[in-house]
PDB file of N, CA and C in Angstrom:
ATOM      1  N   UNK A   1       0.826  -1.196   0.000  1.00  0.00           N
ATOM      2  CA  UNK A   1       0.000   0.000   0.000  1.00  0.00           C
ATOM      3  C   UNK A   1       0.863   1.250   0.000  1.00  0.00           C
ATOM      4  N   UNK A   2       2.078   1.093  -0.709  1.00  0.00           N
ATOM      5  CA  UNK A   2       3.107   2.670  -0.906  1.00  0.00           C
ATOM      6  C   UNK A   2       3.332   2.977   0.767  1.00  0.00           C
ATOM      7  N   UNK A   3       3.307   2.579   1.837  1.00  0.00           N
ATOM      8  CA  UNK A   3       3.854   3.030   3.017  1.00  0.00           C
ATOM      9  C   UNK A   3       2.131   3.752   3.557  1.00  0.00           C
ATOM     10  N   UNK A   4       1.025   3.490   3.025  1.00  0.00           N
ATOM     11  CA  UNK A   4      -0.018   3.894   3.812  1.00  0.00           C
ATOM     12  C   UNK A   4      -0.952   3.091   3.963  1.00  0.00           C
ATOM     13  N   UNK A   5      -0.966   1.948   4.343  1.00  0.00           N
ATOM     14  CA  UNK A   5      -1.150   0.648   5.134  1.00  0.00           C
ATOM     15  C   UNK A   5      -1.808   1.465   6.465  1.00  0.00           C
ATOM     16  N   UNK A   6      -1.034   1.754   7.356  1.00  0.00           N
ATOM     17  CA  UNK A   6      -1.600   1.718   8.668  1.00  0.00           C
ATOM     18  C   UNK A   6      -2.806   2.632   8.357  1.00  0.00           C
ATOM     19  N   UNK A   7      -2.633   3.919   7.773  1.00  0.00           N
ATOM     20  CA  UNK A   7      -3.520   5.065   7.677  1.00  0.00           C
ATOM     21  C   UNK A   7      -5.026   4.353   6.877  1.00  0.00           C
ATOM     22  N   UNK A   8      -4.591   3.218   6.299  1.00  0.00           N
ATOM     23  CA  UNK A   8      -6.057   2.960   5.314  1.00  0.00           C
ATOM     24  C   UNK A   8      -6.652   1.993   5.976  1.00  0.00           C
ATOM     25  N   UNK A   9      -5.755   1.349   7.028  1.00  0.00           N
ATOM     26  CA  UNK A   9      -7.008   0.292   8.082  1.00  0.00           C
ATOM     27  C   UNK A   9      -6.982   1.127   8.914  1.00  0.00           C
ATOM     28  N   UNK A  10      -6.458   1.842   9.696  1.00  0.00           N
ATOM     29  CA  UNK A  10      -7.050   2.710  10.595  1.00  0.00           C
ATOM     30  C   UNK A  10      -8.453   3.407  10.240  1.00  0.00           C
ATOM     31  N   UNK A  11      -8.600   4.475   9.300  1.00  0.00           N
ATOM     32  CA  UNK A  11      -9.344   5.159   8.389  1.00  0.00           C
ATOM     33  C   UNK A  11     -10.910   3.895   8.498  1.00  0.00           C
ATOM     34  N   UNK A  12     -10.143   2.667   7.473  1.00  0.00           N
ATOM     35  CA  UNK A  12     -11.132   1.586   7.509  1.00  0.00           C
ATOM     36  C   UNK A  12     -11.969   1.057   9.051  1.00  0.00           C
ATOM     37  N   UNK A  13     -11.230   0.893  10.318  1.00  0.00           N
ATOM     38  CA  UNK A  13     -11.418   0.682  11.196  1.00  0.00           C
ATOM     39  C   UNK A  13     -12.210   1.439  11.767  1.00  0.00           C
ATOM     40  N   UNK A  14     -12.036   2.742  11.691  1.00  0.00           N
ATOM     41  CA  UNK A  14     -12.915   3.794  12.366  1.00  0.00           C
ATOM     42  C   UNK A  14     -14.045   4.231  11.435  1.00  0.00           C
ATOM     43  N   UNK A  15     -14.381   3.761  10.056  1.00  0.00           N
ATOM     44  CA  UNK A  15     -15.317   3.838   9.509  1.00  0.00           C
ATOM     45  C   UNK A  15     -16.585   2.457  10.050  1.00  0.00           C
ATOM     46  N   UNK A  16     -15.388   1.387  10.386  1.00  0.00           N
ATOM     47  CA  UNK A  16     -16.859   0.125  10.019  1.00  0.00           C
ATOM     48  C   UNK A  16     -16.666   0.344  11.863  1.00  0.00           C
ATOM     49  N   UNK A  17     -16.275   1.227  12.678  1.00  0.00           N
ATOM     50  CA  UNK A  17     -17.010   1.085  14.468  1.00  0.00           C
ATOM     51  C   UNK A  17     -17.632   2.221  14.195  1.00  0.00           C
ATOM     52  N   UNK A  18     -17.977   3.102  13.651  1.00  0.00           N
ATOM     53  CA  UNK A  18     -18.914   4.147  13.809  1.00  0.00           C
ATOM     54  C   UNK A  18     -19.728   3.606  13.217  1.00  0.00           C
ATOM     55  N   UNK A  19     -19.178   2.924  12.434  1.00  0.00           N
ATOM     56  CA  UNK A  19     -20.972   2.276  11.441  1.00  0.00           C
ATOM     57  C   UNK A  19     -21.593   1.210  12.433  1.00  0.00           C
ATOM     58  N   UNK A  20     -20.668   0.451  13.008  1.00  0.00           N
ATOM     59  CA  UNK A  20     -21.392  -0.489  14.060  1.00  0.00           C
ATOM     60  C   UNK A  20     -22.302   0.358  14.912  1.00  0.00           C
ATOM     61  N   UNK A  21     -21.067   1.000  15.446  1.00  0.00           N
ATOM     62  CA  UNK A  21     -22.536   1.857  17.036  1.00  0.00           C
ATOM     63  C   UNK A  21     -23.155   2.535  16.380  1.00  0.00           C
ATOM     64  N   UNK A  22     -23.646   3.071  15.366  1.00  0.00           N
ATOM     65  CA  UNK A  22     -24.646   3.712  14.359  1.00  0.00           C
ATOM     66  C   UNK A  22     -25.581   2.865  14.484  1.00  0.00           C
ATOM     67  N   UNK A  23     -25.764   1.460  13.933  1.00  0.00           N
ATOM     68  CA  UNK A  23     -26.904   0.404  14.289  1.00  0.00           C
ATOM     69  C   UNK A  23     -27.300   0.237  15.226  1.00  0.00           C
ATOM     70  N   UNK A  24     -26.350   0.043  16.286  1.00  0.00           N
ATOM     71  CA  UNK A  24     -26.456  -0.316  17.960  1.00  0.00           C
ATOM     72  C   UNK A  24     -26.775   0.718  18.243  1.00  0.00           C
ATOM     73  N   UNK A  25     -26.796   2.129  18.096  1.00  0.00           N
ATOM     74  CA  UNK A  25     -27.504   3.222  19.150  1.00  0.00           C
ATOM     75  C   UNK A  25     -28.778   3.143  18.164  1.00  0.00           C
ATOM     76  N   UNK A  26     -29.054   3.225  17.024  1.00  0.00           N
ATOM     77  CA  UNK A  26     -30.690   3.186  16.371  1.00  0.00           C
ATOM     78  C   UNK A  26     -31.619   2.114  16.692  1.00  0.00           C
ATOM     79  N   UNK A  27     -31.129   0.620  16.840  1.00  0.00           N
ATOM     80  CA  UNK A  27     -31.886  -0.212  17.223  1.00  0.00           C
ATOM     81  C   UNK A  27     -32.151   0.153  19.014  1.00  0.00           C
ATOM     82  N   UNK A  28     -31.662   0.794  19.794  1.00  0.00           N
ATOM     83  CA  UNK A  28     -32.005   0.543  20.948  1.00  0.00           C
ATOM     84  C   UNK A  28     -32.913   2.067  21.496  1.00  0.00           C
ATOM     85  N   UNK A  29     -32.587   2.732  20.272  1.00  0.00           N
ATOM     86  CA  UNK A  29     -33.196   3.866  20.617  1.00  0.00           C
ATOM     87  C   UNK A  29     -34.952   3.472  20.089  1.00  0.00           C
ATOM     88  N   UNK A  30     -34.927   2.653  18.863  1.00  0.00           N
ATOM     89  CA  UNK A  30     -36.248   1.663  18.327  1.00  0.00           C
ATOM     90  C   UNK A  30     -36.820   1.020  19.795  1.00  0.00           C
ATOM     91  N   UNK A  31     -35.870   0.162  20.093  1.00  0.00           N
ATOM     92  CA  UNK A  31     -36.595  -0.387  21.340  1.00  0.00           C
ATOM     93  C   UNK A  31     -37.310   0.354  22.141  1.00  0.00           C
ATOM     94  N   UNK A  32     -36.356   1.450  22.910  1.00  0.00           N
ATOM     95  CA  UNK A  32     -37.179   2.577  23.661  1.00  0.00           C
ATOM     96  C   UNK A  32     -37.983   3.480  23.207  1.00  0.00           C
ATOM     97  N   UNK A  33     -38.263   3.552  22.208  1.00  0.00           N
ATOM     98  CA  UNK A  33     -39.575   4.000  20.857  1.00  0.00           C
ATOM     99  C   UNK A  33     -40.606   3.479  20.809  1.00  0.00           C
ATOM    100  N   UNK A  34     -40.736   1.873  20.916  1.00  0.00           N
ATOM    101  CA  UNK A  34     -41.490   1.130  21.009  1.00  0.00           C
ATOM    102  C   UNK A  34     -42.274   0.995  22.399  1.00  0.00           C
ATOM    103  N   UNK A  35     -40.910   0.742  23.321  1.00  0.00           N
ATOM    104  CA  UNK A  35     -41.574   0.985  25.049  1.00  0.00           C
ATOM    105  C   UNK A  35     -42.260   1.921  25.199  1.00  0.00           C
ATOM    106  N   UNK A  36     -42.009   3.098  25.129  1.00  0.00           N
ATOM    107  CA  UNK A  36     -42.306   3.819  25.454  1.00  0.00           C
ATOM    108  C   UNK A  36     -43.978   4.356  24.503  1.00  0.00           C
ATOM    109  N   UNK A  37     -43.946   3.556  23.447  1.00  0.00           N
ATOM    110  CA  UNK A  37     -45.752   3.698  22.910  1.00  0.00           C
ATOM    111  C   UNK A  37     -46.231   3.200  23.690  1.00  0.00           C
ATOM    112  N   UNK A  38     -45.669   1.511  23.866  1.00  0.00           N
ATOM    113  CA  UNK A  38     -46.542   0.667  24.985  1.00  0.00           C
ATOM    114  C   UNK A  38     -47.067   0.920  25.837  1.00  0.00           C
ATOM    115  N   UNK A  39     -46.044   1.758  26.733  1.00  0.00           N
ATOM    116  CA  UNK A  39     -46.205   2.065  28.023  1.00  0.00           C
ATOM    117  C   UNK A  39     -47.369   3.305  27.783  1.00  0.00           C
ATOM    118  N   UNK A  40     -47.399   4.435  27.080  1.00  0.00           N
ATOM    119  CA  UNK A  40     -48.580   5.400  27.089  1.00  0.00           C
ATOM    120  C   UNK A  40     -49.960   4.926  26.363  1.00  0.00           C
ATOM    121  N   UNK A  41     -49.521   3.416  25.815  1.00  0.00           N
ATOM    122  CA  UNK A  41     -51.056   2.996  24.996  1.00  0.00           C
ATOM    123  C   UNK A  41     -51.839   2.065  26.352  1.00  0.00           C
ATOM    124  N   UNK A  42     -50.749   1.773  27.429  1.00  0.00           N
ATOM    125  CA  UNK A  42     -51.106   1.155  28.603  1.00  0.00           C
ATOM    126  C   UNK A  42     -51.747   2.150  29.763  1.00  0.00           C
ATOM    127  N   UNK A  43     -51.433   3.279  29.474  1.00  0.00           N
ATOM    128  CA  UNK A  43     -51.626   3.961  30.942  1.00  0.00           C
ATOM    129  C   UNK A  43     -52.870   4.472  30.022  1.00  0.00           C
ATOM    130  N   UNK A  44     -53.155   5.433  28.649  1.00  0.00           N
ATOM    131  CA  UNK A  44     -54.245   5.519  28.251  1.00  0.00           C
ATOM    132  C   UNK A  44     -55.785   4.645  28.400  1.00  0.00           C
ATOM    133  N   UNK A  45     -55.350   3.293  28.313  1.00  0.00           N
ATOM    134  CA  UNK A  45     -56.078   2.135  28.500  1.00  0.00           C
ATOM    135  C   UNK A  45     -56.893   1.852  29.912  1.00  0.00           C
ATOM    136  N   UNK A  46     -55.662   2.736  30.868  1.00  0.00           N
ATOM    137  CA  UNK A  46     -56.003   2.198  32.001  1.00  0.00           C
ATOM    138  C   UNK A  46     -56.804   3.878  33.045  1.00  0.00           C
ATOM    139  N   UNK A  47     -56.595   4.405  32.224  1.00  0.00           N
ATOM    140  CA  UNK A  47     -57.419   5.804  32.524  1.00  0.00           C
ATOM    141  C   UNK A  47     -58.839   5.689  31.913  1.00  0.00           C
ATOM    142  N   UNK A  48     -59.078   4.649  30.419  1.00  0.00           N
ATOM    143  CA  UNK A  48     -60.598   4.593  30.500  1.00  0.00           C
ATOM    144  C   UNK A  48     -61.138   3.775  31.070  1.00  0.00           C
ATOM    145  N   UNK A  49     -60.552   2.991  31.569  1.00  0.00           N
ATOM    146  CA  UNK A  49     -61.075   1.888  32.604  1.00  0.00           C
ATOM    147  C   UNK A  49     -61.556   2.056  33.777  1.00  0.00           C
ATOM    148  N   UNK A  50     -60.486   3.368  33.962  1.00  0.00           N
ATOM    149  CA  UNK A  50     -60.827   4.041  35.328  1.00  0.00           C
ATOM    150  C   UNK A  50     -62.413   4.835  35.230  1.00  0.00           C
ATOM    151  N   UNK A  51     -62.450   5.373  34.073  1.00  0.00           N
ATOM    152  CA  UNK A  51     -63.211   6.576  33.754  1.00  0.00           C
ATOM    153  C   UNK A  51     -64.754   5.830  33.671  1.00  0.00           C
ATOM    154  N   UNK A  52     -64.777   4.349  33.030  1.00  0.00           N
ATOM    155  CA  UNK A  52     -65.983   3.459  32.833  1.00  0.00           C
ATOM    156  C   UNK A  52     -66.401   3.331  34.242  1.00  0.00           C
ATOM    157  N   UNK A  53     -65.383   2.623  34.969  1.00  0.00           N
ATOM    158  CA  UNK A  53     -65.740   2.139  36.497  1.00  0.00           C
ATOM    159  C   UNK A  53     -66.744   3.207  37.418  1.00  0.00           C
ATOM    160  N   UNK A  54     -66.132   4.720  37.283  1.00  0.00           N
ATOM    161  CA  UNK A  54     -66.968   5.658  37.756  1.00  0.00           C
ATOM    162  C   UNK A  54     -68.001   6.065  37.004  1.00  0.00           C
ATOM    163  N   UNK A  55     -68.198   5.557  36.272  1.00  0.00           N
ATOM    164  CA  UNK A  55     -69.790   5.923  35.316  1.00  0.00           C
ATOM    165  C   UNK A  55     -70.708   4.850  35.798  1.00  0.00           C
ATOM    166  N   UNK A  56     -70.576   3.876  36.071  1.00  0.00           N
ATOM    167  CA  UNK A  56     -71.402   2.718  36.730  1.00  0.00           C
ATOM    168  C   UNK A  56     -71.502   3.025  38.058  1.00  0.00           C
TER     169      UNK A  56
END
């Protein structure tokens, strides 16, 4: 590689770990995207339940 070997796996190296934790922080930020619908489609759920109970 003409004496720039280290510079083009380095370069390479720090391209494919930013690309890794690029996936790894989007999928987990998905996860907590997802929780976090759950969790407000759960507490919504559980406020009309509340709201039925006092109508009877």
């Amino acid at each position: 590689m003409g004496g720039y070997g280290f510079y083009v796996w380095l370069s390479f190296g720090s391209c494919l770990l930013i690309l890794l934790g690029l996936v790894f922080f989007s999928a987990r930020g998905h996860r907590q995207t997802l929780k976090s619908i759950a969790d407000q489609l759960g507490r919504e759920q559980r406020i009309k339940q509340a709201q039925q109970g006092e109508m009877v």
